[in-house]
C-alpha atoms as a PDB file:
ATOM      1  CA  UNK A   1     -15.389  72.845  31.618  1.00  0.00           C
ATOM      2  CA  UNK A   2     -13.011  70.269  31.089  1.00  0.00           C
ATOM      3  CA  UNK A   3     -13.299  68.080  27.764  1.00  0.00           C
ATOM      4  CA  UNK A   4     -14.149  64.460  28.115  1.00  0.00           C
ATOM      5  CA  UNK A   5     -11.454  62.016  26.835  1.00  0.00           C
ATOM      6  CA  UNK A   6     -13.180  59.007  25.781  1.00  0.00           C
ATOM      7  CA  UNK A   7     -16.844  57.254  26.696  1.00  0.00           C
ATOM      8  CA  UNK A   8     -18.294  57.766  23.119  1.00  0.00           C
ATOM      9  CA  UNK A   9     -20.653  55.077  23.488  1.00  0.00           C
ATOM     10  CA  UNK A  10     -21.805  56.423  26.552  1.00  0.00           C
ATOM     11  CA  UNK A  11     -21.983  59.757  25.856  1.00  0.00           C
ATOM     12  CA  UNK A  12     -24.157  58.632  22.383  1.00  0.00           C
ATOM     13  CA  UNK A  13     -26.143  56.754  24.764  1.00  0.00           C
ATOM     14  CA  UNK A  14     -27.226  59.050  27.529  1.00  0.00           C
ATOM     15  CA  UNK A  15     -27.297  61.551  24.966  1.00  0.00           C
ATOM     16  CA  UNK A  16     -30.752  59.646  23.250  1.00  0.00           C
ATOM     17  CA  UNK A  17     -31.749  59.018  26.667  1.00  0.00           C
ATOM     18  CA  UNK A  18     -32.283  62.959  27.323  1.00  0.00           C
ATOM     19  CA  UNK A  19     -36.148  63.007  26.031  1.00  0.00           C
ATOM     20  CA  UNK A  20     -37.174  59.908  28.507  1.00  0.00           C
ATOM     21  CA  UNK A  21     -34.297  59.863  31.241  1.00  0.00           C
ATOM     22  CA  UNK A  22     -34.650  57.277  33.807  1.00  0.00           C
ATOM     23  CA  UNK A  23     -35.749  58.831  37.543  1.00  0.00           C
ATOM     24  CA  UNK A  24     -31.813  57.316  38.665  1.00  0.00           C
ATOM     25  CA  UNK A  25     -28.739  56.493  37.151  1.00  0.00           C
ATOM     26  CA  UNK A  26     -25.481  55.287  38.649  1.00  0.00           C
ATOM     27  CA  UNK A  27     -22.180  55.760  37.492  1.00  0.00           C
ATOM     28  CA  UNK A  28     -19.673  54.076  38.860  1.00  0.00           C
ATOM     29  CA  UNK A  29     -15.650  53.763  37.497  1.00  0.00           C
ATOM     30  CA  UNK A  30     -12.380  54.313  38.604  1.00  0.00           C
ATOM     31  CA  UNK A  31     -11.809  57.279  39.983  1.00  0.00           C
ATOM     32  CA  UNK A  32     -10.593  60.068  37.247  1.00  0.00           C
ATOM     33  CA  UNK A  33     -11.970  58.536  34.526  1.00  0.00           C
ATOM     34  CA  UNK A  34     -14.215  60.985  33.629  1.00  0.00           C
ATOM     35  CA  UNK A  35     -17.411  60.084  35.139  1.00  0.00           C
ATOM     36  CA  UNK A  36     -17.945  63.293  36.880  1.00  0.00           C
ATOM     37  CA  UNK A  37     -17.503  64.917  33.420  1.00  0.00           C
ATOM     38  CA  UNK A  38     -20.143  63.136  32.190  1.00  0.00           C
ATOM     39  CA  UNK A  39     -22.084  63.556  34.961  1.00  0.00           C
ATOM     40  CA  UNK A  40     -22.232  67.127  35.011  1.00  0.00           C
ATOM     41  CA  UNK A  41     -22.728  66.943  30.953  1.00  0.00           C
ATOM     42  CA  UNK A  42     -25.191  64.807  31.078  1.00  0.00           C
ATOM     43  CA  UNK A  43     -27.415  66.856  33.648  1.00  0.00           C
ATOM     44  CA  UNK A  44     -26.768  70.164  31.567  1.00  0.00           C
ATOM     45  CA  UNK A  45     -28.495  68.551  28.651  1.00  0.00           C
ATOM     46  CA  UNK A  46     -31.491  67.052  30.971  1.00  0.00           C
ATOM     47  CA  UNK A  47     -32.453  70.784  31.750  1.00  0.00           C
ATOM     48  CA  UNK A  48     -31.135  72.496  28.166  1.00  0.00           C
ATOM     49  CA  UNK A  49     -28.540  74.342  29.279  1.00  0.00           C
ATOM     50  CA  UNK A  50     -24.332  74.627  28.846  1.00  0.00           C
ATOM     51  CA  UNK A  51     -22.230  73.350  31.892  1.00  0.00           C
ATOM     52  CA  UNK A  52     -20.877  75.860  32.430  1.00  0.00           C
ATOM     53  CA  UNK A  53     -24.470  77.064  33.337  1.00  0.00           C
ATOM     54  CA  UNK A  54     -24.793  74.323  36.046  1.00  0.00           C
ATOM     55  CA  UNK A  55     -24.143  76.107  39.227  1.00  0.00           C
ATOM     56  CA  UNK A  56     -26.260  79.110  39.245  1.00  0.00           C
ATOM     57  CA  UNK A  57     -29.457  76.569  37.709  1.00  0.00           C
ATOM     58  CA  UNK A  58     -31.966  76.705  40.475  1.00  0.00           C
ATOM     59  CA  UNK A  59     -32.900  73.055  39.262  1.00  0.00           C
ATOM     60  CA  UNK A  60     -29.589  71.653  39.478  1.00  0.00           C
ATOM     61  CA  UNK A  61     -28.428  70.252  43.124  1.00  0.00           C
ATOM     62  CA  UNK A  62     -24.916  68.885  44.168  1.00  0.00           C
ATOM     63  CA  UNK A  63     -24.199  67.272  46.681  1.00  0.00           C
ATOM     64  CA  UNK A  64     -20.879  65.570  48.059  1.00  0.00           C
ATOM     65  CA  UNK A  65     -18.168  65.569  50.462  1.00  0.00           C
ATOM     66  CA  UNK A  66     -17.280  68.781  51.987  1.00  0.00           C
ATOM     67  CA  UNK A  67     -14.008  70.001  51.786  1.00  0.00           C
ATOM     68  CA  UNK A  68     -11.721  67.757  54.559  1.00  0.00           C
ATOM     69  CA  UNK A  69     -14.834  65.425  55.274  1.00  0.00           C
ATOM     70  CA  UNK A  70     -14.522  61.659  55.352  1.00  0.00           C
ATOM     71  CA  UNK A  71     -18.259  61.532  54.871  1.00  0.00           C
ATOM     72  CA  UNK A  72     -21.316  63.456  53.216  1.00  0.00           C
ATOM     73  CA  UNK A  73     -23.533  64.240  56.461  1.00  0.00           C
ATOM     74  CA  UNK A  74     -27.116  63.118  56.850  1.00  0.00           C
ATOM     75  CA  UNK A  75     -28.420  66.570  57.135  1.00  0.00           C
ATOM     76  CA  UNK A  76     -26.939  67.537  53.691  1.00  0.00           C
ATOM     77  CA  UNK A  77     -28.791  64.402  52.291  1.00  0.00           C
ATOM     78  CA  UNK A  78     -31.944  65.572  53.940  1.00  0.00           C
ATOM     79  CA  UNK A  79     -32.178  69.135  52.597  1.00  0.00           C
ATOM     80  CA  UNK A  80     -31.316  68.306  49.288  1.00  0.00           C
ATOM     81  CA  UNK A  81     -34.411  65.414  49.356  1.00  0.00           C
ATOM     82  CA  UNK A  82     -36.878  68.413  50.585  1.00  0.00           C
ATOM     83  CA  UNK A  83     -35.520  70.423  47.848  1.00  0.00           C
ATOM     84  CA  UNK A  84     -36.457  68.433  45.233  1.00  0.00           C
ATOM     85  CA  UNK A  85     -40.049  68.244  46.428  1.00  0.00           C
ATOM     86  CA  UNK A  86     -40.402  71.435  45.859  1.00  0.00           C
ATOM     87  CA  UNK A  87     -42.148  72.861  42.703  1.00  0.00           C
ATOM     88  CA  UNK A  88     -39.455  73.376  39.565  1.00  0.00           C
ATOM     89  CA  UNK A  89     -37.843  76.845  39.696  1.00  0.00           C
ATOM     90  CA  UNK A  90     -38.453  76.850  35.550  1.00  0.00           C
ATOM     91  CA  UNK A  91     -41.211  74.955  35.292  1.00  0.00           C
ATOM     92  CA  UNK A  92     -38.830  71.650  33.947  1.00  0.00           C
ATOM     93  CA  UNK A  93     -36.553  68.954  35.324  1.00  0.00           C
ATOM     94  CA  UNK A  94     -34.637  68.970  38.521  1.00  0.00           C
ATOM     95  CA  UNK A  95     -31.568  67.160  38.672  1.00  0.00           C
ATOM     96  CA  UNK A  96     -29.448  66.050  41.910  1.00  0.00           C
ATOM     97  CA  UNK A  97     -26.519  64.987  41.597  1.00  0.00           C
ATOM     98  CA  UNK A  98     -24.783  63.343  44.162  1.00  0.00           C
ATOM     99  CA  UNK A  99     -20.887  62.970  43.932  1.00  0.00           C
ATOM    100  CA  UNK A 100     -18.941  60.422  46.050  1.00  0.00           C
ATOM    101  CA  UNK A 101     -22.481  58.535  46.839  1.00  0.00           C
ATOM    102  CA  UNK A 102     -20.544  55.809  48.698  1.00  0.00           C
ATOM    103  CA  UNK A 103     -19.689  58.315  51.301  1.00  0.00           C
ATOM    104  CA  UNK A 104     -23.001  58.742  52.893  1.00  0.00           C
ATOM    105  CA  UNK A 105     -24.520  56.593  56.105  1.00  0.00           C
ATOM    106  CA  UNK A 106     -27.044  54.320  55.890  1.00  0.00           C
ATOM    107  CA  UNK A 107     -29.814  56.985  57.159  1.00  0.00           C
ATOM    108  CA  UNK A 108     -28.433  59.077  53.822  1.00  0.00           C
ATOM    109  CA  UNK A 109     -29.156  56.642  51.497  1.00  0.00           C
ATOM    110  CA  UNK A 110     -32.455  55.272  53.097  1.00  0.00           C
ATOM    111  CA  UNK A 111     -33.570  59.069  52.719  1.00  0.00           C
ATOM    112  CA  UNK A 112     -32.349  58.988  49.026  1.00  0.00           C
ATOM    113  CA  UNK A 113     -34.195  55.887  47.912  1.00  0.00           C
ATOM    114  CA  UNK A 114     -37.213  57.032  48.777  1.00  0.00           C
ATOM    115  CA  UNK A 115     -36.723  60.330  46.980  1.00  0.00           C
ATOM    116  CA  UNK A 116     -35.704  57.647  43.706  1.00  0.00           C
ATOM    117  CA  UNK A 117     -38.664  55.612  44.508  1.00  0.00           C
ATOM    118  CA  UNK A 118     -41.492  58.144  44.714  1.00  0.00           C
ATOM    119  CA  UNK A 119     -39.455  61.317  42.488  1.00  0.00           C
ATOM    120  CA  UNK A 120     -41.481  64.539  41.973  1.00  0.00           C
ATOM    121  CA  UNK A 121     -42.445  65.394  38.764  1.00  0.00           C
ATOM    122  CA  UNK A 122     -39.788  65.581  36.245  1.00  0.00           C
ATOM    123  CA  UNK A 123     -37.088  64.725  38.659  1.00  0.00           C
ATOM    124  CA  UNK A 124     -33.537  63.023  38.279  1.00  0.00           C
ATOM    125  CA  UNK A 125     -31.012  61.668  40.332  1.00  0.00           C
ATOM    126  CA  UNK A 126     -27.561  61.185  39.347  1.00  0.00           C
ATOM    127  CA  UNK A 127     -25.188  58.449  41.970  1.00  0.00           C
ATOM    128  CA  UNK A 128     -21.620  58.641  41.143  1.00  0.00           C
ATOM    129  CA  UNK A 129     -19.221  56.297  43.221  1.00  0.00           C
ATOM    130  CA  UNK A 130     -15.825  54.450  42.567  1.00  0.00           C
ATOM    131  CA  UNK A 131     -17.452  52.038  44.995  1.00  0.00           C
ATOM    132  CA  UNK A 132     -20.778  50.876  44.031  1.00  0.00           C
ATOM    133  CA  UNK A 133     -21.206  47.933  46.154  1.00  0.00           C
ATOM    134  CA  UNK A 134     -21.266  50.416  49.463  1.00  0.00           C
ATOM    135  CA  UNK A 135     -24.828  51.594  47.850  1.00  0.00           C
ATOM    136  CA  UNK A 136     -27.334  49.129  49.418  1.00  0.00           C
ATOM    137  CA  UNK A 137     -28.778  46.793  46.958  1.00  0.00           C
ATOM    138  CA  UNK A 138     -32.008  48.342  47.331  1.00  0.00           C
ATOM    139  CA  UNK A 139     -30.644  51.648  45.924  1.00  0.00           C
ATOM    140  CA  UNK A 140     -28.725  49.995  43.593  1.00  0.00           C
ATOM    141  CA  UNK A 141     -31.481  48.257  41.947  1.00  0.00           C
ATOM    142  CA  UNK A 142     -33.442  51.465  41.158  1.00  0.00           C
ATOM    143  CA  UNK A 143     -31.013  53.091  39.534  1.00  0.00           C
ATOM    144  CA  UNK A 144     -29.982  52.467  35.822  1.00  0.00           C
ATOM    145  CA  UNK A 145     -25.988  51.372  35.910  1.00  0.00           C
ATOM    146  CA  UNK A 146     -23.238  53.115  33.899  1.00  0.00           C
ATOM    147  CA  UNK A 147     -19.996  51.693  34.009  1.00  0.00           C
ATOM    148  CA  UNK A 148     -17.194  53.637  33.058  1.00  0.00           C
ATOM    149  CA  UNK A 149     -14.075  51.601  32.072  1.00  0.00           C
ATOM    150  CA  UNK A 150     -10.332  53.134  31.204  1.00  0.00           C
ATOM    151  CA  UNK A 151      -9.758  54.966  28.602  1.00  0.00           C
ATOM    152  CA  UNK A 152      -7.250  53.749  25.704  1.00  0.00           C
ATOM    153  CA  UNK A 153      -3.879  54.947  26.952  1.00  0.00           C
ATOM    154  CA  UNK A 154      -3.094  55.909  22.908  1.00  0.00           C
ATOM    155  CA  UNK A 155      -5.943  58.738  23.115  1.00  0.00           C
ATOM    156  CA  UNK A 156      -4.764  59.923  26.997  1.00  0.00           C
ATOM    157  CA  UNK A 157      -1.010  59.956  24.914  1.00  0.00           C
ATOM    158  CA  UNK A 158      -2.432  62.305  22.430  1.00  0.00           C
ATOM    159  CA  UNK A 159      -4.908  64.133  24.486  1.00  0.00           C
ATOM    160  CA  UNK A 160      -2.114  64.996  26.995  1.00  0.00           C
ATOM    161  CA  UNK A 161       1.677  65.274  25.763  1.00  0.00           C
ATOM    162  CA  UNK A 162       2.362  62.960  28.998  1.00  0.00           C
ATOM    163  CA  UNK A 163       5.211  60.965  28.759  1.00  0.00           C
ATOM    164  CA  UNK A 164       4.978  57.110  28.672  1.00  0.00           C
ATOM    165  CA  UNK A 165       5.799  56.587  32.391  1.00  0.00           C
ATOM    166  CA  UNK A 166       2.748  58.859  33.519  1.00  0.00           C
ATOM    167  CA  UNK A 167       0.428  57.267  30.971  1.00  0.00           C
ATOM    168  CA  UNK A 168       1.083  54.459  32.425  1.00  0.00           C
ATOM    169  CA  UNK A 169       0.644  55.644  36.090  1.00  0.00           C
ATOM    170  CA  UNK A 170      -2.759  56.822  34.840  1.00  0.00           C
ATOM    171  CA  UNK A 171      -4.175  53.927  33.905  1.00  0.00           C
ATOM    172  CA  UNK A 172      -6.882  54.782  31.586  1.00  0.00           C
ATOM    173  CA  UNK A 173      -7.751  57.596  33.632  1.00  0.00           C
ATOM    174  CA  UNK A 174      -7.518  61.317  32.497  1.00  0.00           C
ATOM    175  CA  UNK A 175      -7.467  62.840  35.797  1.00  0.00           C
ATOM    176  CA  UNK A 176      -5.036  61.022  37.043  1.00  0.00           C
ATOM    177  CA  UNK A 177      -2.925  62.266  34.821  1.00  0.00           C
ATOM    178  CA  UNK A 178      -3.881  66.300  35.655  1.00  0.00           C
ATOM    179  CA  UNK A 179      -3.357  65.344  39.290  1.00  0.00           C
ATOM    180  CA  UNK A 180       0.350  63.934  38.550  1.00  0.00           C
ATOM    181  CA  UNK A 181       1.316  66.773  36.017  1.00  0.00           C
ATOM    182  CA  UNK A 182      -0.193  69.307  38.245  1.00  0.00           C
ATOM    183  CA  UNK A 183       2.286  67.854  40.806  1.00  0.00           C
ATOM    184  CA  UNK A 184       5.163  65.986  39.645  1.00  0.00           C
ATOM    185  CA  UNK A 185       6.878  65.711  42.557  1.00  0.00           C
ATOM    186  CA  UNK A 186       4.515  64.352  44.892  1.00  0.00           C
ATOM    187  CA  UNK A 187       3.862  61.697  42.686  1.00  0.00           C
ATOM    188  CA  UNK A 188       7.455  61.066  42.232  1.00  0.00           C
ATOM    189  CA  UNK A 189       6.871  60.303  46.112  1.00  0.00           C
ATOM    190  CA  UNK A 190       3.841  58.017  46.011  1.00  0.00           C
ATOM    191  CA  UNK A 191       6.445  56.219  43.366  1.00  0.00           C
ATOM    192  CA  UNK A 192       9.465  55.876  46.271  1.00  0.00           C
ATOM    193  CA  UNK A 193       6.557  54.999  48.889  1.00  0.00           C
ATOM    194  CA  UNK A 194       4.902  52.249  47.369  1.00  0.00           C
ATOM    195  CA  UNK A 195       8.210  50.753  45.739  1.00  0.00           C
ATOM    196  CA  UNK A 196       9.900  50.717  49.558  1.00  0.00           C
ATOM    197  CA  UNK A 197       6.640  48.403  50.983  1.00  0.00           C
ATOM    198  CA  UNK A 198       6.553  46.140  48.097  1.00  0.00           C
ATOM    199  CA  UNK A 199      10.197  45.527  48.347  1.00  0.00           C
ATOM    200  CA  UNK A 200       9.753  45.228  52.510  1.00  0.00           C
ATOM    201  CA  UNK A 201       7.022  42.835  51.714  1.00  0.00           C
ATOM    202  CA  UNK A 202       9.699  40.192  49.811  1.00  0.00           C
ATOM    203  CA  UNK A 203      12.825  40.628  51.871  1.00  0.00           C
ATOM    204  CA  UNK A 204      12.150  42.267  55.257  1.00  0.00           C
ATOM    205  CA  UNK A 205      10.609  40.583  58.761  1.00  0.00           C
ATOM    206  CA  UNK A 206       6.677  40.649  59.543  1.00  0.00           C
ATOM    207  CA  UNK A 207       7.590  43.046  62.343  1.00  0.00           C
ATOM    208  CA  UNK A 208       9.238  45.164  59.717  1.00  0.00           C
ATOM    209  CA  UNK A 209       6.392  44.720  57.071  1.00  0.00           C
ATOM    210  CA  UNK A 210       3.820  45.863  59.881  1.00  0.00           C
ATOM    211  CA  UNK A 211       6.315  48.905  60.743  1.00  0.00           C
ATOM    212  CA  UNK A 212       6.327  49.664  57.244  1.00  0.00           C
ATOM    213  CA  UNK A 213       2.449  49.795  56.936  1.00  0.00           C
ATOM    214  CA  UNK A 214       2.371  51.797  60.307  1.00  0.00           C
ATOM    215  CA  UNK A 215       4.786  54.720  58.891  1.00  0.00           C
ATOM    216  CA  UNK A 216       3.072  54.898  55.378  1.00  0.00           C
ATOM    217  CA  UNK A 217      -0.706  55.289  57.249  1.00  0.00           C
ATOM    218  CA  UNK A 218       0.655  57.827  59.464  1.00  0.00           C
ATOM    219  CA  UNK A 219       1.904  60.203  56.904  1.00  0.00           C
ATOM    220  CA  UNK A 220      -1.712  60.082  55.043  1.00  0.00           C
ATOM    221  CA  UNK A 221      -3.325  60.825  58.674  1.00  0.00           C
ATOM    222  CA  UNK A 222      -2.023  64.385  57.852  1.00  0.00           C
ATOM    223  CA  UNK A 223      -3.229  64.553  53.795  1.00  0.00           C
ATOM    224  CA  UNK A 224      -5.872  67.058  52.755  1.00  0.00           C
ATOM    225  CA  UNK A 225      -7.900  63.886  51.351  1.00  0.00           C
ATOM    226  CA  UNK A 226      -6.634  60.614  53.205  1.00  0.00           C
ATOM    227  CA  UNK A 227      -8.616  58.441  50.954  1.00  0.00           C
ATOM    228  CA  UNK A 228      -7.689  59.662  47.637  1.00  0.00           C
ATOM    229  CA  UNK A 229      -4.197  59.557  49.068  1.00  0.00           C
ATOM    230  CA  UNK A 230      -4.167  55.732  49.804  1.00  0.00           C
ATOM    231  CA  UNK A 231      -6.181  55.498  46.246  1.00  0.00           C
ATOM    232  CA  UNK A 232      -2.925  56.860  44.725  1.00  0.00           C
ATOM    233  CA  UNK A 233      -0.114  55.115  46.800  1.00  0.00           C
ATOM    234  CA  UNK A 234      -2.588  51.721  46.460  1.00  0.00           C
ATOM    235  CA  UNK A 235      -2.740  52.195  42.635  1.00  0.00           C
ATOM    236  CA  UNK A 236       1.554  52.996  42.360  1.00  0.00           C
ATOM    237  CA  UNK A 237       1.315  49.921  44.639  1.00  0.00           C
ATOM    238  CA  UNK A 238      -0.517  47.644  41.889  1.00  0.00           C
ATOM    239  CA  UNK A 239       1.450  49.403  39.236  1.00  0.00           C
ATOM    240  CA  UNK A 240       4.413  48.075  40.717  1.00  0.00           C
ATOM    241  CA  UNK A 241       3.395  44.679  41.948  1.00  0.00           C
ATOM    242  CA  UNK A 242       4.259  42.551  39.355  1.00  0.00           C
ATOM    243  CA  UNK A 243       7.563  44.157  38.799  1.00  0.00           C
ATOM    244  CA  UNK A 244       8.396  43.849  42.194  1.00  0.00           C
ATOM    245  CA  UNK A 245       6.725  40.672  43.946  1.00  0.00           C
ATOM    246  CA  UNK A 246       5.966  38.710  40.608  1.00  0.00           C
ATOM    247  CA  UNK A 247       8.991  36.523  41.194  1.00  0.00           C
ATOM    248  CA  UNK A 248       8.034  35.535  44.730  1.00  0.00           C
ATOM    249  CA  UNK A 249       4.535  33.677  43.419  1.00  0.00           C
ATOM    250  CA  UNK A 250       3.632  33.029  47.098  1.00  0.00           C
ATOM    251  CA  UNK A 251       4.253  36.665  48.370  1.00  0.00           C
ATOM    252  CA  UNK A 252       2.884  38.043  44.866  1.00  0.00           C
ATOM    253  CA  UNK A 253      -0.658  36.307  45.670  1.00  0.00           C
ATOM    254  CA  UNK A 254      -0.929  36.951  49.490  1.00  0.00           C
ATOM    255  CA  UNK A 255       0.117  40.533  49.079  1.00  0.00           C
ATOM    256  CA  UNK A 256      -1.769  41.386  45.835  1.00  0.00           C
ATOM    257  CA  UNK A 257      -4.849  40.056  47.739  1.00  0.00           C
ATOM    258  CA  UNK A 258      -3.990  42.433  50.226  1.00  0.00           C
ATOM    259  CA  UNK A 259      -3.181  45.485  48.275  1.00  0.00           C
ATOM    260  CA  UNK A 260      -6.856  45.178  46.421  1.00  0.00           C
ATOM    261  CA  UNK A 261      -8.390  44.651  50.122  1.00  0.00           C
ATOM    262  CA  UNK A 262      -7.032  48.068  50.879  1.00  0.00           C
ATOM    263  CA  UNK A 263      -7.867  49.902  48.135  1.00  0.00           C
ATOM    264  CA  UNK A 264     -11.283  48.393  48.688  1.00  0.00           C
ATOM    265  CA  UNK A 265     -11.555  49.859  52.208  1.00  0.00           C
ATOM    266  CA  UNK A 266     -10.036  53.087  51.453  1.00  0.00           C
ATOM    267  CA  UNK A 267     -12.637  55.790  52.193  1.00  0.00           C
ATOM    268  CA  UNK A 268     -14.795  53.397  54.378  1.00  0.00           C
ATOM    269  CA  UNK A 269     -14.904  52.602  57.830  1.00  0.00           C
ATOM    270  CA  UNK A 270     -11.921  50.314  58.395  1.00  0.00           C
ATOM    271  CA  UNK A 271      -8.781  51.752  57.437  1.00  0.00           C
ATOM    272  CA  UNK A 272      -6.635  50.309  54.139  1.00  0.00           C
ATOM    273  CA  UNK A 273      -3.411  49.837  56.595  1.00  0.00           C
ATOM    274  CA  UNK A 274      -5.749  46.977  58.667  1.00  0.00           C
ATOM    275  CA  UNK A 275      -6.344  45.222  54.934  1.00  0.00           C
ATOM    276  CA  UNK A 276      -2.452  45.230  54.624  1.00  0.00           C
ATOM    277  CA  UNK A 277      -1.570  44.176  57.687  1.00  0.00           C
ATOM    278  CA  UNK A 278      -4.186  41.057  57.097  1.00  0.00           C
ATOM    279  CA  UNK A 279      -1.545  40.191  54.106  1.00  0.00           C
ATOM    280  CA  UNK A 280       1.195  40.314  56.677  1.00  0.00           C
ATOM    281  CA  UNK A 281      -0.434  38.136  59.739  1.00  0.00           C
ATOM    282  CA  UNK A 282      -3.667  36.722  58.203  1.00  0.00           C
ATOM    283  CA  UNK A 283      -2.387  33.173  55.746  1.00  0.00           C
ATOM    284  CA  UNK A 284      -0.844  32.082  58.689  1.00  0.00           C
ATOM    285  CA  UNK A 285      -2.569  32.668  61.827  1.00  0.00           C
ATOM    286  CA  UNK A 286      -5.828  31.249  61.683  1.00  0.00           C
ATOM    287  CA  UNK A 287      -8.587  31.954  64.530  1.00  0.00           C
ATOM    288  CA  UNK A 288      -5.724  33.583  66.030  1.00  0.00           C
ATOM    289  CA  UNK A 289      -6.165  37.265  63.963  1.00  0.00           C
ATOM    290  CA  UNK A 290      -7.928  39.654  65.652  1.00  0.00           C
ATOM    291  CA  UNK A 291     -11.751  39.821  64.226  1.00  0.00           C
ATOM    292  CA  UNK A 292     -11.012  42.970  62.267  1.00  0.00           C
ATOM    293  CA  UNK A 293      -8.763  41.321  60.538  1.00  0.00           C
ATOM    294  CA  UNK A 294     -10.852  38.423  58.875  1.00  0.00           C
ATOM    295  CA  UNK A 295     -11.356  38.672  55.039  1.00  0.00           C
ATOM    296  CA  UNK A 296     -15.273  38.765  55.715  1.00  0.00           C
ATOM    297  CA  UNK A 297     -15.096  42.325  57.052  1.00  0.00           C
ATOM    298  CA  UNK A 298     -12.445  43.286  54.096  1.00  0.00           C
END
């Protein structure tokens, strides 16, 4: 298993919570910062055993996206509620954890709370999300909130060998990194993408902004994972920003708002491109923008 960079506090934390562990927890962060790690480490020491052990536990259940699947499917959600009603395979804890929570329908998470309401026995569930605010409240409330915030970019330095550029890129976040070293190129890419709409967004036409958008959401149509796609190429994006549209104040504001919109709505039911074309057409149109487009659904 991979070795966490960072979270000390955390990991000191959940680590003298393992005697009396809540019946939920949420942990919630940007994404590669290691709250998966600690996920999966911290349910290997609620049932006693090494990660590496995880899989093959009878009383350990993942759940999350399937591979090419915008969404986790109510029927997944379902069987792994019944399964922890049933009796401990050891005679201990059962732990579910459920990776990329936010991806789930309402019925999903109804089903879940419940399940965190009413747990069997020794039973734990583990919610881990770069989104928390698409849990409902109700969910939310249950659940005891870890936040997960970057790590120092002088330990991801150390940790990694990465030069100061990619460090950078990262963000605080370790797997970010692994994703850019274990492809150089594409991120090299993302880079050239991201740097050609910012600079369309301070000299070129709206017509030519909205093109712009349009040509940069059709090539993630085609990605293995469209949403972590436009999570990288929105990141690059507010890497670049101030660089970029900093000396254009106006444009800087309206299109920052706009590049955090997206990144909001990437992986949800809207897609990011409608949050950047609301930058484009939005300040200045009133009552005139299409519904869609209104900052109260963005």
């Amino acid at each position: 298993m991979d070795a966490i960079l960072g979270h000390t506090a955390l990991l000191d934390l959940l680590g003298r919570s393992v005697e009396r562990p809540a019946p939920g927890y949420l942990f919630y962060g940007p994404d590669g910062v290691g709250k998966r790690l600690v996920a999966r480490w911290f349910s290997a020491k609620l049932l006693g055993v090494n990660a590496e052990q995880l899989p093959a536990h009878p009383d350990f259940i993942s759940l999350n996206r399937g591979e090419g699947e915008k969404n986790i499917k109510v029927e997944a959600v379902r069987d792994l509620v019944a399964r922890m009603h049933l009796t401990s395979g050891l005679g201990g804890r059962k732990i579910a954890l459920i990776e990329d929570a936010d991806a789930m329908n309402e019925q999903g998470m109804n089903a879940l709370l419940k399940g965190v309401e009413e747990p069997e026995g020794q039973a734990t569930f583990i919610f881990v999300t770069e989104q928390p605010d698409r849990l409902p409240a109700t969910l939310r409330s249950r659940l005891v909130s870890i936040a997960f915030t970057p790590v120092p970019a002088a330990d991801i330095k150390k940790w990694s060998g990465a030069d100061e550029e990619i460090v950078e890129a990262s963000r605080g976040c370790p797997g970010i990194v692994n994703r850019i070293l274990a492809d150089v190129d594409g991120w090299q890419r993302v880079r050239r993408q991201a740097e050609s709409l910012l600079n369309c967004f301070v000299a070129e036409s709206d017509g030519r902004q909205i093109g712009e958008i349009e040509r940069v959401a059709k090539g993630f149509q085609s990605a293995e994972d469209p949403a972590r796609a436009w999570q990288a190429f929105l990141t690059e994006c507010e890497r670049q920003a101030p660089a970029i549209l900093g000396p254009h104040p106006e444009r800087f504001a309206r299109f920052g708002e706009a590049i955090v919109r997206a990144r909001l709505a990437a992986g949800g039911p809207l897609s990011p491109a409608l949050a950047l074309e609301w930058g484009v057409v939005g300040p200045y149109h009133g009552g005139d923008v299409p519904t869609f487009l209104h900052p109260t659904y963005l």
